[in-house]
Protein backbone atom coordinates (compact mmCIF):
# COMPACT_ATOMS: atom_id res chain seq x y z
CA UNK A 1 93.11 86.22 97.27
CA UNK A 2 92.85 83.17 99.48
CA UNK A 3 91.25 81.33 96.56
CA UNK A 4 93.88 81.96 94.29
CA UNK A 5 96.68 81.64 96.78
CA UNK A 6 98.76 78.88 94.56
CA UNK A 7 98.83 81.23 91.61
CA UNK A 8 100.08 84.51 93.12
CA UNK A 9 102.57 82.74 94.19
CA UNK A 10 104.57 83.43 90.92
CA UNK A 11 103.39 86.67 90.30
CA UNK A 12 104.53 90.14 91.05
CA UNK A 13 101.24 91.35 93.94
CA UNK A 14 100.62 94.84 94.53
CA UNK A 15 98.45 95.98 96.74
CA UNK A 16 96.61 99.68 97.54
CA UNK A 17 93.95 100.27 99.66
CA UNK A 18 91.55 103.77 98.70
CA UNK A 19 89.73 105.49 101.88
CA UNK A 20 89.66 108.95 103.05
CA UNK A 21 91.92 108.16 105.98
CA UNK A 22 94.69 110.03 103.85
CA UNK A 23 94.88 113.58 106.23
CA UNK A 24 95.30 111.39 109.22
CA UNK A 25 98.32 109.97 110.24
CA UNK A 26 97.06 107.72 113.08
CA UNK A 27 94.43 105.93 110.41
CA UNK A 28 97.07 105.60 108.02
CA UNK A 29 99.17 103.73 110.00
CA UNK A 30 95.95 102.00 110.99
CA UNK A 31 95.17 101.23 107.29
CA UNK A 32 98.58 100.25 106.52
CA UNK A 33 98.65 97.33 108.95
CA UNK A 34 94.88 95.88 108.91
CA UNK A 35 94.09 96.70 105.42
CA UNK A 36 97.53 95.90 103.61
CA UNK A 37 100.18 94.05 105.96
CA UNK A 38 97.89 91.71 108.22
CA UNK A 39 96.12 90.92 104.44
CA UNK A 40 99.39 90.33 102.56
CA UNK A 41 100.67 88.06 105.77
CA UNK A 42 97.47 85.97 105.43
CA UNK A 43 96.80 85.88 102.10
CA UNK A 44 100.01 85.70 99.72
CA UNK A 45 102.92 83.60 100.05
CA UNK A 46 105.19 85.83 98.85
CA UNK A 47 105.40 90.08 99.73
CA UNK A 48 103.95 92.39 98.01
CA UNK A 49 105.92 94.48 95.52
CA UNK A 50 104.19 97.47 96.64
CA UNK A 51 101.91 98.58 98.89
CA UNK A 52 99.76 101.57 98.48
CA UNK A 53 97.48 104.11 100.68
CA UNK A 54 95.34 106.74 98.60
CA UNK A 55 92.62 108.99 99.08
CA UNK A 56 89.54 108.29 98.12
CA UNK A 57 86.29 109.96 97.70
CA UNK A 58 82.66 110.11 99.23
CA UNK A 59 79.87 111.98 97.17
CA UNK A 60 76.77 112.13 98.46
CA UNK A 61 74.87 111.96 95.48
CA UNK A 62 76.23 107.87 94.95
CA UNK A 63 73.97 105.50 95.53
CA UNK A 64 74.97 103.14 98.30
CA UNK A 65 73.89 99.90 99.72
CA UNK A 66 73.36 99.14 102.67
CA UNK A 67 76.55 98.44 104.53
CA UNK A 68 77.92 101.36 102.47
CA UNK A 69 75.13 103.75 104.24
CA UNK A 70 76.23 102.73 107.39
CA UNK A 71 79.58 103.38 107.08
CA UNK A 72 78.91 106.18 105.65
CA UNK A 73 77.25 107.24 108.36
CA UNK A 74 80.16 107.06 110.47
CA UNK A 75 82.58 108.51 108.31
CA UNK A 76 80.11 111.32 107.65
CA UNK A 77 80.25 111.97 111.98
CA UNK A 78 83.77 111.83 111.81
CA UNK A 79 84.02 114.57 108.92
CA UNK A 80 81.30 116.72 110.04
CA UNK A 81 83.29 116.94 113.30
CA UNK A 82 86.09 117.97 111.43
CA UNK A 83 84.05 121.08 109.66
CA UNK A 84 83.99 118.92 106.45
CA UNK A 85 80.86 119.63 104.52
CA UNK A 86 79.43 116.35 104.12
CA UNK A 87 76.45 117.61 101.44
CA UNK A 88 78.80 117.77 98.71
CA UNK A 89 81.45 115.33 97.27
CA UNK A 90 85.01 114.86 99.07
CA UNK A 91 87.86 114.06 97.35
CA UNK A 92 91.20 113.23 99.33
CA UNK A 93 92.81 111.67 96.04
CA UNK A 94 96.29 112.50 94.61
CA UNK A 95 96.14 111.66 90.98
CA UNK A 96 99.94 112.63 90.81
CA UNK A 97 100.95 110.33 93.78
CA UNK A 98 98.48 107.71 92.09
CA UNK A 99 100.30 108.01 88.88
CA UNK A 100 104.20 108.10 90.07
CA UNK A 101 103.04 104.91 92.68
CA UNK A 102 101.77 103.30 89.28
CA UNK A 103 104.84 104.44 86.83
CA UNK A 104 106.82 102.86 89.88
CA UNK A 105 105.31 99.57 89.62
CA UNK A 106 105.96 99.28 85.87
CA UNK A 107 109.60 100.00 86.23
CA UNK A 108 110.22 97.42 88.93
């Protein structure tokens, strides 16, 4: 986005961020201001249209690199201490919130 600055300047930006964070209203609001305010403030000239927080998922079976092992890692703690099985896939998304947040954005 920083690159490219200049020519988001005349467009329409939307912005969603996808993380597991969704069943916790404390990281939301964390998400909402480091991962999509603080980023539109630095990065875009203009607001964002739309901002967006979804769930996300974590399978196991992925193949990560790295710096996605490590945070994996953590969010696997943080889960497990929550009575989340972290051996099989979790899935916080809602494909119908997804969809309406998208169907949104086309009618503006």
């Amino acid at each position: 986005m920083e690159n490219h600055q200049k020519d988001l300047k005349d467009k329409k930006v939307a912005l969603f961020v996808s993380c597991t964070a969704n069943r916790d209203e404390k990281l939301l609001k964390e998400a909402q201001e480091k991962y999509l305010d603080e980023v539109a403030k630095k990065y875009l000239i203009n607001p964002p249209v739309a901002t967006g927080l979804f769930g996300g998922v974590i399978d196991p079976d992925s193949k990560f690199g790295i710096m996605e092992k490590m945070i994996l890692k953590m969010v696997k703690k943080d889960l497990e201490s929550k009575g989340i099985d972290t051996t099989k896939p979790y899935d916080t998304r809602d494909w119908e919130e997804i969809h309406k947040w998208t169907r949104d954005l086309i009618k503006n």
